[in-house]
N, C-alpha and C. Protein backbone atom coordinates (compact mmCIF):
# COMPACT_ATOMS: atom_id res chain seq x y z
N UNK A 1 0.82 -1.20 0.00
CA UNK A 1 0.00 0.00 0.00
C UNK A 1 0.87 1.27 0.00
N UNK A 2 1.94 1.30 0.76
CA UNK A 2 2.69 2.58 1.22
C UNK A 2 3.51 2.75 -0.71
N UNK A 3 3.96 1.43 -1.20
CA UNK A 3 4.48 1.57 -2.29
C UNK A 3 3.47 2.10 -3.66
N UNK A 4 2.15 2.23 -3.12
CA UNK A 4 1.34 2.47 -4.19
C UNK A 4 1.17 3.92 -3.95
N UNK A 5 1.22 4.48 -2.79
CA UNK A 5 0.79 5.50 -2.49
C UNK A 5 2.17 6.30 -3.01
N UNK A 6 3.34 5.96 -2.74
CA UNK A 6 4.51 6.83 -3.42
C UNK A 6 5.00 7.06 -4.57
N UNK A 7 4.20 5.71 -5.61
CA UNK A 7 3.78 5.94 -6.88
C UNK A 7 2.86 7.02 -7.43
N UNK A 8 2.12 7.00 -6.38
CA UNK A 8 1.05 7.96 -6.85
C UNK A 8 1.28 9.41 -6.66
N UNK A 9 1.79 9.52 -5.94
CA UNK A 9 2.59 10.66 -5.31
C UNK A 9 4.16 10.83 -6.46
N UNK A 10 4.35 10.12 -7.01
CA UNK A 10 6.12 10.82 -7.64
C UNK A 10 5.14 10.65 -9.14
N UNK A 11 3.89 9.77 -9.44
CA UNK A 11 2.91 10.41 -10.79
C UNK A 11 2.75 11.86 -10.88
N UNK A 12 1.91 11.90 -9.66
CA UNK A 12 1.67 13.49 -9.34
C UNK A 12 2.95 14.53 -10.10
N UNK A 13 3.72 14.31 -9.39
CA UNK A 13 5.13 15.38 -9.21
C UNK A 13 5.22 15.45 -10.90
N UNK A 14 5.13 14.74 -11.10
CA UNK A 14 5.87 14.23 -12.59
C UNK A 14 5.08 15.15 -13.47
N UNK A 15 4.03 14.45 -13.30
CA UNK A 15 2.54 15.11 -13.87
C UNK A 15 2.69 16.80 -13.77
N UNK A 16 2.97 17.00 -12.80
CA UNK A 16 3.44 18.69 -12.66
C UNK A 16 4.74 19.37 -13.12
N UNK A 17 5.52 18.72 -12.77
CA UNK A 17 6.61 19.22 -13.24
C UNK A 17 6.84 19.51 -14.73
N UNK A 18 6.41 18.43 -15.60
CA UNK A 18 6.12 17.79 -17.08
C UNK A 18 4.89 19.45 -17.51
N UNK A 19 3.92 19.67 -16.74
CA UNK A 19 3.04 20.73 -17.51
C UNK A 19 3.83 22.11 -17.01
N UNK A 20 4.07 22.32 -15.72
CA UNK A 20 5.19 23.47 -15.90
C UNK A 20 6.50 23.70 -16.49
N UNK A 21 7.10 22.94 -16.95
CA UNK A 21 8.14 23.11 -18.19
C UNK A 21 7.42 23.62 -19.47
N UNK A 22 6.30 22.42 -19.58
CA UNK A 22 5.77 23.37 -21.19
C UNK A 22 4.80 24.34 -21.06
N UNK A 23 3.86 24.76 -19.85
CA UNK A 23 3.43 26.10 -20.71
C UNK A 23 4.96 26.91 -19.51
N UNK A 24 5.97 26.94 -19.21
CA UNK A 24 7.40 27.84 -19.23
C UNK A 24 7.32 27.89 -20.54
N UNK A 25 7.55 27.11 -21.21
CA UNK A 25 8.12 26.18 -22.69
C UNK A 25 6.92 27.58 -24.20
N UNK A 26 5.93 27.41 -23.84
CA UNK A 26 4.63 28.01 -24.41
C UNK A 26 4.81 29.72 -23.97
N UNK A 27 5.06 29.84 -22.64
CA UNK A 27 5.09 31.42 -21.79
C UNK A 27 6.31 31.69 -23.03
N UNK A 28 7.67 31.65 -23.28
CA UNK A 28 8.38 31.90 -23.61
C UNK A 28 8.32 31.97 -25.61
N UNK A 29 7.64 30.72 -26.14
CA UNK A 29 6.88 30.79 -27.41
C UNK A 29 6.47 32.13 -27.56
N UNK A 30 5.67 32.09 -26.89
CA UNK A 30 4.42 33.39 -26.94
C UNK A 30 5.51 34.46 -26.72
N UNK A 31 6.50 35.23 -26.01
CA UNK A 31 6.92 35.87 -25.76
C UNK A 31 7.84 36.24 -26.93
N UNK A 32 8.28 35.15 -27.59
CA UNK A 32 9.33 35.29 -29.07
C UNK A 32 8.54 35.60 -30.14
N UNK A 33 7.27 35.15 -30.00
CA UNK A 33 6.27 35.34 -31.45
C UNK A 33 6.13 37.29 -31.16
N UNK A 34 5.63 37.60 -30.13
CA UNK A 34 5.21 38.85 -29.48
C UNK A 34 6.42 39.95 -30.17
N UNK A 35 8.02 39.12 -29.43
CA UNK A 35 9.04 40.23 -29.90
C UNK A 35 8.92 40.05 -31.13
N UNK A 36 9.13 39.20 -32.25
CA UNK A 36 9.02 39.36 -33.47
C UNK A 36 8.06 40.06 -34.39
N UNK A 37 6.54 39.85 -33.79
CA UNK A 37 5.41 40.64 -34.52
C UNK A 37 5.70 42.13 -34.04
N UNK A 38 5.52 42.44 -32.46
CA UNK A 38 5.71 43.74 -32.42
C UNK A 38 6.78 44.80 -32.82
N UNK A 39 7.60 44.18 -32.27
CA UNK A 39 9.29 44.30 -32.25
C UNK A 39 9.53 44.87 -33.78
N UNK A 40 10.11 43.56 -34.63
CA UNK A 40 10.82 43.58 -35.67
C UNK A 40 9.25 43.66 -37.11
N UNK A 41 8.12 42.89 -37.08
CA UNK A 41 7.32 43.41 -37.74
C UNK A 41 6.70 44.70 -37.73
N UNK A 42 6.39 45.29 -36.56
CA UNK A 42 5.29 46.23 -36.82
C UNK A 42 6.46 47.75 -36.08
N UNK A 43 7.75 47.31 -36.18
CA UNK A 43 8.77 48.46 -36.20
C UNK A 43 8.27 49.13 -34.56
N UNK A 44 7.89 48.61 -33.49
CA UNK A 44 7.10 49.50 -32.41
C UNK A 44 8.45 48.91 -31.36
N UNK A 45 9.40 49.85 -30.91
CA UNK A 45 10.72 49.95 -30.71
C UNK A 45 10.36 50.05 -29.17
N UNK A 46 9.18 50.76 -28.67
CA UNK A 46 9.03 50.46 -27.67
C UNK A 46 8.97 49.13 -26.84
N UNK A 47 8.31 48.30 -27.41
CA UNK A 47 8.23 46.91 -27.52
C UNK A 47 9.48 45.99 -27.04
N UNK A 48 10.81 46.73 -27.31
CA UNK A 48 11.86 46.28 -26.71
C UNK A 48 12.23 46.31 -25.15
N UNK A 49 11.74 47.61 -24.55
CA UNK A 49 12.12 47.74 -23.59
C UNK A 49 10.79 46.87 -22.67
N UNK A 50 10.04 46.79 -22.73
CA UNK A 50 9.06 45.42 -22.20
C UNK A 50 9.50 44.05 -21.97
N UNK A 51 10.14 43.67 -23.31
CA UNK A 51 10.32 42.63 -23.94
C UNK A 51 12.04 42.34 -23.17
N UNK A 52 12.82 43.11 -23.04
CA UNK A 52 13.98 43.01 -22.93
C UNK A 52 14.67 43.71 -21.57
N UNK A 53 15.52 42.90 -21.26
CA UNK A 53 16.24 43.29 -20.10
C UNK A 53 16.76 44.61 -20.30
N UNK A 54 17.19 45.82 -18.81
CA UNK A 54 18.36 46.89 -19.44
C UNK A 54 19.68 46.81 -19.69
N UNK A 55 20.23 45.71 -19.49
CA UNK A 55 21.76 45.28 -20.03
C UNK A 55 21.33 44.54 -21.36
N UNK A 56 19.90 44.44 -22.12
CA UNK A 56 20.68 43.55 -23.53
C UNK A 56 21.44 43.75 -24.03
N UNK A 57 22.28 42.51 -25.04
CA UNK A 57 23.12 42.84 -25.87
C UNK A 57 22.66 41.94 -27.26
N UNK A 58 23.20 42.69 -27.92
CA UNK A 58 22.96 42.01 -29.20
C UNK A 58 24.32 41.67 -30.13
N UNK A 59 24.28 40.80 -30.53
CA UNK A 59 25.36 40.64 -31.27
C UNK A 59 25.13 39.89 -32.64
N UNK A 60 25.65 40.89 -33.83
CA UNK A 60 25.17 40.19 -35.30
C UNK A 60 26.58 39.40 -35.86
N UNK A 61 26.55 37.76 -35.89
CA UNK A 61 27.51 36.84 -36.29
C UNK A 61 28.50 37.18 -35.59
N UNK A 62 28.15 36.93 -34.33
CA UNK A 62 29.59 36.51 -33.01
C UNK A 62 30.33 38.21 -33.08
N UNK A 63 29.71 39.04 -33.82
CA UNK A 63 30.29 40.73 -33.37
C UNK A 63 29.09 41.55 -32.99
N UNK A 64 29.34 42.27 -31.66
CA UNK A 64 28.92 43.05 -31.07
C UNK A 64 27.78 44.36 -31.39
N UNK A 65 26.98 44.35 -31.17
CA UNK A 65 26.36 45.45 -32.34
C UNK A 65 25.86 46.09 -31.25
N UNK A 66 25.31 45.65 -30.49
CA UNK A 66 24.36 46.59 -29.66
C UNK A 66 24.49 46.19 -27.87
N UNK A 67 25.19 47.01 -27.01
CA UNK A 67 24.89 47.28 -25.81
C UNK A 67 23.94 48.04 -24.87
N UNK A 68 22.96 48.09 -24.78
CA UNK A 68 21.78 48.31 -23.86
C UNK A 68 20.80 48.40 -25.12
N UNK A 69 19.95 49.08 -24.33
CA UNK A 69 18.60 49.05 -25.15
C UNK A 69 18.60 50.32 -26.45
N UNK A 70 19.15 51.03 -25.76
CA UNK A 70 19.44 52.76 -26.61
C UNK A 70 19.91 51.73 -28.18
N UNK A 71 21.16 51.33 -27.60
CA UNK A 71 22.19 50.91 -28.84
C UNK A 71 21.29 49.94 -29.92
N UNK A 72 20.41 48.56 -29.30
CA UNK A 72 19.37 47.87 -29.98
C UNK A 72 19.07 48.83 -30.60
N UNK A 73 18.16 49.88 -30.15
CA UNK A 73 17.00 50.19 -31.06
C UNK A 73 17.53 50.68 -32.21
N UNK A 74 18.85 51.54 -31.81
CA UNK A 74 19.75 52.59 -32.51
C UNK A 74 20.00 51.70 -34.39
N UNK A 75 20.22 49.84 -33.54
CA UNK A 75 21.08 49.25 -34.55
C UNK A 75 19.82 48.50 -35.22
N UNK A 76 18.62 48.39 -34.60
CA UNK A 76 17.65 48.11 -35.22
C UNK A 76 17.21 49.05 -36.74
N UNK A 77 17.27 49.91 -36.11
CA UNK A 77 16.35 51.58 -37.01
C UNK A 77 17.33 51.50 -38.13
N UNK A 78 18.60 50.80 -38.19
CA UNK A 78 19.45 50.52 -39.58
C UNK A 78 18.92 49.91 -40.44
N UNK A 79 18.28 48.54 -40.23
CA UNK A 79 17.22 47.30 -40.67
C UNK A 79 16.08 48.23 -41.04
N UNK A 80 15.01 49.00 -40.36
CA UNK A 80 14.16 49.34 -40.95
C UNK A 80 14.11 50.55 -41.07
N UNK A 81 15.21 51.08 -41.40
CA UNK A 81 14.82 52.39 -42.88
C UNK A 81 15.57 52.09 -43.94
N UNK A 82 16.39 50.66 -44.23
CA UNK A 82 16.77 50.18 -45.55
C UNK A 82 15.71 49.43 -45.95
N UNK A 83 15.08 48.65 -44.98
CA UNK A 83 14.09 48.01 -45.38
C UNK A 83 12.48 48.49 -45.16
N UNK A 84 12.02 49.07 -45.33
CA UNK A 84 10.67 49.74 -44.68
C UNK A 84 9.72 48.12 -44.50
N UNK A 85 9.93 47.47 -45.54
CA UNK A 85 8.46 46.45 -45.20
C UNK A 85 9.09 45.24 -44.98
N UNK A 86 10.13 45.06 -44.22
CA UNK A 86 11.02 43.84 -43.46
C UNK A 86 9.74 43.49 -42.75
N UNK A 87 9.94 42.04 -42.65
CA UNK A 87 9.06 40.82 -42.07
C UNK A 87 9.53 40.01 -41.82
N UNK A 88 9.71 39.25 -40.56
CA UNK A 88 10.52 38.17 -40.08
C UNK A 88 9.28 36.87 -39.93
N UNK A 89 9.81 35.95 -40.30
CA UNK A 89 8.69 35.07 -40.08
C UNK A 89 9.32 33.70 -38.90
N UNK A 90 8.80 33.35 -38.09
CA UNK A 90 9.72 32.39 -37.41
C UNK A 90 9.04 31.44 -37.99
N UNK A 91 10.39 30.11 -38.48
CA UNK A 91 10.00 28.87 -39.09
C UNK A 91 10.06 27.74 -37.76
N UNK A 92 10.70 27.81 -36.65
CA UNK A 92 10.78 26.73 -35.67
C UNK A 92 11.58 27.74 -34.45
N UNK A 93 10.76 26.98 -33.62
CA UNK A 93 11.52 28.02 -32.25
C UNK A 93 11.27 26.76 -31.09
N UNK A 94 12.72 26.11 -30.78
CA UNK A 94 13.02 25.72 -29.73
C UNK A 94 13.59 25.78 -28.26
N UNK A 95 13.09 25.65 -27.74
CA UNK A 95 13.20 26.10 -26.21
C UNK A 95 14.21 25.14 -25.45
N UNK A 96 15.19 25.30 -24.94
CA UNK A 96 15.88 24.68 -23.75
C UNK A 96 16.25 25.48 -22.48
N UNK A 97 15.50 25.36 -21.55
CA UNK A 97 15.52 26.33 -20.17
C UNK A 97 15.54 27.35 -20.53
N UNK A 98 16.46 28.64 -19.87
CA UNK A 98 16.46 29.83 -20.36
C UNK A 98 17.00 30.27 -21.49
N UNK A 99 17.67 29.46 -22.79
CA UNK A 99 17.48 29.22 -24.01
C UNK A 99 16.88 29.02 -24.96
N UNK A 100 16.28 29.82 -26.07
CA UNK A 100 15.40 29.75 -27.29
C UNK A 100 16.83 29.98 -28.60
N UNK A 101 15.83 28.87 -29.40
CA UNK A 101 16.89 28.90 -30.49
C UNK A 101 16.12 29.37 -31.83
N UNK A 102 15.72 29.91 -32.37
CA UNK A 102 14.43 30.66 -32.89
C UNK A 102 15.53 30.70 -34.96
N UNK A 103 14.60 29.63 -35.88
CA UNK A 103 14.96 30.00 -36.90
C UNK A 103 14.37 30.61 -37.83
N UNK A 104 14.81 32.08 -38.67
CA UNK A 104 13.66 32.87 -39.05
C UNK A 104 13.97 32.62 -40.76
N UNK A 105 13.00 33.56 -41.59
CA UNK A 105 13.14 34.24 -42.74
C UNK A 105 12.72 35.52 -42.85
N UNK A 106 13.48 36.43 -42.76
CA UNK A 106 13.65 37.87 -43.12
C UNK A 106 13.23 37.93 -44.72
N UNK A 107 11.96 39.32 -45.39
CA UNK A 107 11.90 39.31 -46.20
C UNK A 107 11.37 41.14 -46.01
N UNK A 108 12.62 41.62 -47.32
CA UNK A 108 12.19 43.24 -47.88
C UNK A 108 12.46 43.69 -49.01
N UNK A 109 12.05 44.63 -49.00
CA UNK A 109 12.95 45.24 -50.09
C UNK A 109 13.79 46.44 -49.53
N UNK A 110 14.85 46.21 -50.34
CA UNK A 110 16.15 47.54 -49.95
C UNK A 110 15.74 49.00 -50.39
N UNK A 111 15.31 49.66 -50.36
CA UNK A 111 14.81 51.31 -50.59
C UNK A 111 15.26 52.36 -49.77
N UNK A 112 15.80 51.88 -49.01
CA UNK A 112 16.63 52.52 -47.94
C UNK A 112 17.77 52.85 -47.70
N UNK A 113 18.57 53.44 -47.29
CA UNK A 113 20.36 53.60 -46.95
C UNK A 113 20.29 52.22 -45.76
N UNK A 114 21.16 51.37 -46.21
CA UNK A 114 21.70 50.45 -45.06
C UNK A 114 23.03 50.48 -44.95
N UNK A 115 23.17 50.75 -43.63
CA UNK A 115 25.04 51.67 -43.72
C UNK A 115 25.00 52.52 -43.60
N UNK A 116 25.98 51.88 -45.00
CA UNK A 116 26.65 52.71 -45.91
C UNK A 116 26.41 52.50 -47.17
N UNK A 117 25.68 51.44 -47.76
CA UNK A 117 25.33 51.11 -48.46
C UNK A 117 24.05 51.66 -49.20
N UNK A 118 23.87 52.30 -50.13
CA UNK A 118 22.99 53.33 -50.77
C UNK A 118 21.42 51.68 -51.56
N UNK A 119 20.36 52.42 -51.35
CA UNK A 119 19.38 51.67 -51.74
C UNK A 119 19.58 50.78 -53.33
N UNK A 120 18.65 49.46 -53.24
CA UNK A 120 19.82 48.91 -55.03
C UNK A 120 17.84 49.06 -54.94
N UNK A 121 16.60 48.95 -54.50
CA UNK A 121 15.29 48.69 -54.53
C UNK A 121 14.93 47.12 -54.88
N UNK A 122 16.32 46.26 -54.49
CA UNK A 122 16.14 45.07 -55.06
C UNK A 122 15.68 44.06 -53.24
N UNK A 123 14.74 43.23 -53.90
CA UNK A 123 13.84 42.26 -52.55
C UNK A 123 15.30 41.52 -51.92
N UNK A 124 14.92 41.00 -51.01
CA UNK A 124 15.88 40.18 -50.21
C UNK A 124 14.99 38.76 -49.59
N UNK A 125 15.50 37.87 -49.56
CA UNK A 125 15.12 36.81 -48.76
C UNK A 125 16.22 36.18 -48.13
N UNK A 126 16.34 36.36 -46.95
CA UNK A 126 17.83 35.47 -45.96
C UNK A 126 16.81 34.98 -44.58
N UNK A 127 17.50 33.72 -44.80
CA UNK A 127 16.97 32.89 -43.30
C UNK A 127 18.35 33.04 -42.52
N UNK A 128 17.70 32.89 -40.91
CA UNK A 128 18.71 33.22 -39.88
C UNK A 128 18.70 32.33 -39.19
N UNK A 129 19.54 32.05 -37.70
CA UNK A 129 19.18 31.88 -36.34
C UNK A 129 19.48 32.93 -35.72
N UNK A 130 18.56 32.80 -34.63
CA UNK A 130 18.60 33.80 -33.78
C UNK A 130 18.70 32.74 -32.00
N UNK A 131 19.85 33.03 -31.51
CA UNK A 131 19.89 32.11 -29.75
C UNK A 131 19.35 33.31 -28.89
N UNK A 132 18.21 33.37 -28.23
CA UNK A 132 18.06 34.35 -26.92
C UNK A 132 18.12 33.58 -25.54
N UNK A 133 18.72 34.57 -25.12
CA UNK A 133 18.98 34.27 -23.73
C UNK A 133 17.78 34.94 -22.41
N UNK A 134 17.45 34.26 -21.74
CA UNK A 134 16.23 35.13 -21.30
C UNK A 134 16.89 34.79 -19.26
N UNK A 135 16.37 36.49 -19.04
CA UNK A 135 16.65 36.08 -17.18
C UNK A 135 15.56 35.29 -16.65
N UNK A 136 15.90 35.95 -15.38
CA UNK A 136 14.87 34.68 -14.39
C UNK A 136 13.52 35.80 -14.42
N UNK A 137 13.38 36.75 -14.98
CA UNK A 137 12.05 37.61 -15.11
C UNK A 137 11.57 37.50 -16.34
N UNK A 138 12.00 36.09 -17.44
CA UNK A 138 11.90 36.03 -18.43
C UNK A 138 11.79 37.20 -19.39
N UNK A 139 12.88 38.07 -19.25
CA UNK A 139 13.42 38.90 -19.87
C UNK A 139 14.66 38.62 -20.86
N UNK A 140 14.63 38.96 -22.10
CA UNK A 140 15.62 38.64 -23.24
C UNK A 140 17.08 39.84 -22.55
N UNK A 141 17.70 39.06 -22.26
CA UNK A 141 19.09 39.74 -21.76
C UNK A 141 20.40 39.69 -23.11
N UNK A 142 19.93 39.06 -24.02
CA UNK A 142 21.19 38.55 -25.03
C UNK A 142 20.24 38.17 -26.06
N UNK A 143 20.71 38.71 -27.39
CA UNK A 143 20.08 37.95 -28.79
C UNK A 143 21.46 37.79 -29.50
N UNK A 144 21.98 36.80 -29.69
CA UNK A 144 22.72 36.82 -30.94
C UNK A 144 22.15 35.76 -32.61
N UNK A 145 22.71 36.57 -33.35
CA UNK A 145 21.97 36.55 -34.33
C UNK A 145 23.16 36.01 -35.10
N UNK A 146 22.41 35.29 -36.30
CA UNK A 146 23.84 34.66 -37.29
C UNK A 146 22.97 34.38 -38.61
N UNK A 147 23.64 35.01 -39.93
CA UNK A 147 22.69 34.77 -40.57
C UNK A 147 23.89 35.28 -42.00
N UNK A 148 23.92 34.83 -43.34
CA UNK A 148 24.82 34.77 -44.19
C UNK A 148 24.70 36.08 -44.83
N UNK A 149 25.39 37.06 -44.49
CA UNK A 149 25.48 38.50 -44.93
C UNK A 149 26.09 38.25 -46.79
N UNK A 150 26.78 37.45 -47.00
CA UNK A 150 27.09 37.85 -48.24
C UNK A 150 26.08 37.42 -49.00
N UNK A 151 25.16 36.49 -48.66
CA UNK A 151 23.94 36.10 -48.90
C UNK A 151 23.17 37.55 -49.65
N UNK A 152 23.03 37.70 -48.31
CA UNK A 152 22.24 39.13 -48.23
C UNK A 152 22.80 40.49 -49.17
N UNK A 153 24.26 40.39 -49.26
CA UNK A 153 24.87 41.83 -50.69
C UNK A 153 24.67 41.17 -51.62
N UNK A 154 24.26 39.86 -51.83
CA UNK A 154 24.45 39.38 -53.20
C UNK A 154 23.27 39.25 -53.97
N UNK A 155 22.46 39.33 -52.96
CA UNK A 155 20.51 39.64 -53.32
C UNK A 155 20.22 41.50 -53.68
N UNK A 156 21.44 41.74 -52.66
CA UNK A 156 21.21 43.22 -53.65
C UNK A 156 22.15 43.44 -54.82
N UNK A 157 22.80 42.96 -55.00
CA UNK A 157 23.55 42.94 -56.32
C UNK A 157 25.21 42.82 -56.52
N UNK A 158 25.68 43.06 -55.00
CA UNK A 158 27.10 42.90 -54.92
C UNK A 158 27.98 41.95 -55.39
N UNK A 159 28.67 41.33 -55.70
CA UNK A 159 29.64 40.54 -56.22
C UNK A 159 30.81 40.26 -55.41
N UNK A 160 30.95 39.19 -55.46
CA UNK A 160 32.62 39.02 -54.55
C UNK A 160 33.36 38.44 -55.43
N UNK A 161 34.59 39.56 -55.65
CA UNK A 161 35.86 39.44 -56.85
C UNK A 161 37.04 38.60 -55.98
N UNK A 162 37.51 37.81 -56.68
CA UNK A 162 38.56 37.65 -56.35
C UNK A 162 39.74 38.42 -56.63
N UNK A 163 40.55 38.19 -55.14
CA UNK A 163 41.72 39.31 -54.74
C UNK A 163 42.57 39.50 -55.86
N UNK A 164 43.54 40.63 -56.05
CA UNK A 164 44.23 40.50 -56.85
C UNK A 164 45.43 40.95 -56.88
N UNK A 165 46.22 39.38 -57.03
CA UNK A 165 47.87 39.05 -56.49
C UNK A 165 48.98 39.70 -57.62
N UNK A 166 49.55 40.12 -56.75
CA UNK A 166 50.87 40.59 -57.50
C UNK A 166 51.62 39.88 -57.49
């Protein structure tokens, strides 16, 4: 009897533990769909500071782009005034503890100064990952982002020459 009852009892636990991981698992879904629609779709910059810790950092392909929130938005507002009708779409977003591994497709057109780089009005399509790091207030403290930039000059028209040896 005592062995049935501690079965039933570590079911229980299980049973709980198992539904609070996934809606954590779902809380945090919802929270990546949110930054992406508000955030990066609908350009509402406020949206960051909700969404995001005041130490984020951002970093585009393992280099540094953005320290606090000022700097995000700063390095965001690059993305959308080259791109005015940028749209991120998330294709799969996996969760491990305070880890999301979120894979997107970015789609615009260039009409904009990006840079330094003067508008070509030519569309873009580049898929990414994006790893966020979230605190214990499920706050995004870290996004780094990785995603094939030459990809991306070569949809606007750039070319990569080979060097030339003397």
């Amino acid at each position: 009897m005592k062995s049935r009852i501690a079965l039933f009892i570590a079911l229980i636990m299980a049973f709980t533990f198992c539904e609070t991981n996934g809606s954590d698992e779902n809380t945090l879904k919802e929270k990546i769909s949110t930054f992406t629609d508000s955030y990066w779709n609908n350009k509402d910059v406020t949206s960051l500071e909700v969404l995001s810790a005041d130490n984020f950092l951002r970093k585009i392909n393992n280099v540094t782009v953005a320290n606090g929130l000022n700097e995000a938005e700063a390095n965001s507002n690059v993305f959308f005034k080259a791109f005015p009708d940028l749209q991120i779409a998330n294709t799969n977003i996996y969760i491990k503890g305070d880890h999301a591994f979120v894979n997107w497709i970015l789609t615009g057109t260039n009409i904009g100064t990006f840079g330094e780089i003067d508008p070509t009005g030519k569309k873009v399509r580049i898929s990414g990952i994006s790893h966020l790091y979230f605190d214990t207030a499920g706050k995004i403290f870290q996004e780094d982002i990785y995603y094939n930039e030459l990809d991306l000059l070569q949809q606007l028209g750039y070319t990569l020459n080979a060097p030339v040896v003397e």
